[in-house]
Protein backbone atom coordinates (compact mmCIF):
# COMPACT_ATOMS: atom_id res chain seq x y z
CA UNK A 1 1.76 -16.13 -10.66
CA UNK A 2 -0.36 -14.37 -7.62
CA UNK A 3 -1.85 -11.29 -7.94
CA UNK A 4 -1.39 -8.45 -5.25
CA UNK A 5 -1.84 -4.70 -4.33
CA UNK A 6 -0.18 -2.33 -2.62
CA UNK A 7 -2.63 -0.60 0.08
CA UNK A 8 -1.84 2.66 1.70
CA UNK A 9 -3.88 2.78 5.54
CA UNK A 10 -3.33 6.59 7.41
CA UNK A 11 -2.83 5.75 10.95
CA UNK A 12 -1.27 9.45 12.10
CA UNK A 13 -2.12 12.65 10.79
CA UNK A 14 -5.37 12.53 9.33
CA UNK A 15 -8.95 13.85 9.81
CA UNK A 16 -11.31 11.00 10.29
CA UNK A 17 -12.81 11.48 6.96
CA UNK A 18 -9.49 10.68 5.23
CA UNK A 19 -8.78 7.12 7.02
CA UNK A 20 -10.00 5.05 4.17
CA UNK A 21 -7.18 2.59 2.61
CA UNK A 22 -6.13 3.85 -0.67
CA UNK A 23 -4.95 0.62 -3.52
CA UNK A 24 -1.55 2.20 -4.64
CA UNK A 25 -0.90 -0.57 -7.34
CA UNK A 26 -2.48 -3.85 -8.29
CA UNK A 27 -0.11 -5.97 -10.46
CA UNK A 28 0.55 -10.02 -10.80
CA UNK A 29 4.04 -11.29 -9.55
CA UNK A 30 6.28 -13.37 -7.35
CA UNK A 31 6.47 -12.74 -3.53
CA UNK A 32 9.68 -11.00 -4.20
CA UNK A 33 8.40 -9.10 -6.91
CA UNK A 34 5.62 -8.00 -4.79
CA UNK A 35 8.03 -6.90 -1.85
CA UNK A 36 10.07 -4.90 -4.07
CA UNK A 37 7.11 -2.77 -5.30
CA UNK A 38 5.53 -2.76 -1.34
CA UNK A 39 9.02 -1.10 -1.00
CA UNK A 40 8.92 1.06 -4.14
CA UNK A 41 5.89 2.51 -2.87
CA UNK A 42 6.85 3.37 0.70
CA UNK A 43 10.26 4.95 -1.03
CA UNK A 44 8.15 7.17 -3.62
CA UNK A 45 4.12 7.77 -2.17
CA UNK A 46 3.64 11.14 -1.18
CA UNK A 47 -0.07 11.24 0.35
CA UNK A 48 -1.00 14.41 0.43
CA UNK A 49 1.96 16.56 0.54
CA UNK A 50 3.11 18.71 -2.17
CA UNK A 51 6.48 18.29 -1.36
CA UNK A 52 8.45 15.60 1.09
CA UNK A 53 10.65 17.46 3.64
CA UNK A 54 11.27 14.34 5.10
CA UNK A 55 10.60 10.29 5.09
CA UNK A 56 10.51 7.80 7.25
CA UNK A 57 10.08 4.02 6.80
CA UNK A 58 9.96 1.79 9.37
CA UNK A 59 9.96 -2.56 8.59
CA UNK A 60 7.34 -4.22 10.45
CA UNK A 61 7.66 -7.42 8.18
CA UNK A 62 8.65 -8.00 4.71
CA UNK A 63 4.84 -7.26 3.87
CA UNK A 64 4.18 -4.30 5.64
CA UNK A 65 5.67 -0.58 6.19
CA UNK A 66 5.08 2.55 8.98
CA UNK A 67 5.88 5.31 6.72
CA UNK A 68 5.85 8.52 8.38
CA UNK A 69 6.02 11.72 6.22
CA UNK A 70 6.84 15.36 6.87
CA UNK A 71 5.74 17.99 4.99
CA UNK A 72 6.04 22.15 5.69
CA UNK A 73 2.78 21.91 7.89
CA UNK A 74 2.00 18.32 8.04
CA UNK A 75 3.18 15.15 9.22
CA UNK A 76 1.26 11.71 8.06
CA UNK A 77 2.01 8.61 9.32
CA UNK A 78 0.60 5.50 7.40
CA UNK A 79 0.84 2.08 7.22
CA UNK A 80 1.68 0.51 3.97
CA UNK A 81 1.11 -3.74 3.30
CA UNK A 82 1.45 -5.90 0.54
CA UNK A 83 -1.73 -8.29 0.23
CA UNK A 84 -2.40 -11.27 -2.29
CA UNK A 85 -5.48 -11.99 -3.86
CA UNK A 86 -6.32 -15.73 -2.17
CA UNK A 87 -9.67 -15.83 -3.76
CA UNK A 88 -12.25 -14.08 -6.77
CA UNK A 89 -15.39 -15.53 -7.16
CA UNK A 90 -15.01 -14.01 -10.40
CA UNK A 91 -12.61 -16.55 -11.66
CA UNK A 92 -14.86 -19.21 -10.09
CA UNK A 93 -18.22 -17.78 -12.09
CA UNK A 94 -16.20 -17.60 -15.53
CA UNK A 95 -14.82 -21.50 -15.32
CA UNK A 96 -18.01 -23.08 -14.88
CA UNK A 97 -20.14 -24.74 -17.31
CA UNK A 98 -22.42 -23.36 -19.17
């Protein structure tokens, strides 16, 4: 089973202080559990905005989002992607021998 996360990138909206990616989740699954939550996410995350007048979500590929969000005052645009892990050097540490 692969393990993925969910990253939220602003694109649209934001100050330049607030363009770092944001992990949304981290979980292990298939490639079509994986979509599902990518999709989940870009259905539910709110950014910053205390309440969503409107949403937006455009498919760029069955890994990746453009969601573009409208608040009161605001509108964010941001670009949500699915990524699996591929390697941890971690993992690679705790198998060898002692």
């Amino acid at each position: 089973m692969a393990r993925w996360i969910v990253l939220a990138i602003p694109v649209d909206g934001v100050s330049e202080m607030d363009r770092d990616a944001r992990t949304l989740a981290e979980f292990d699954g298939s490639a079509e559990e994986a979509e599902s939550a990518l999709l989940k996410e870009a259905s539910t995350y709110e950014h910053k905005l205390w309440k969503v007048r409107r949403r937006e979500i455009f498919k760029c590929s069955d890994r990746s989002y453009f969601l573009r969000i409208h608040g009161r005052l605001a509108t964010y645009g941001l670009l949500l992607q699915l990524a699996e892990l591929v390697h941890d050097s971690a993992e690679l540490t705790s198998r060898s021998p002692a």
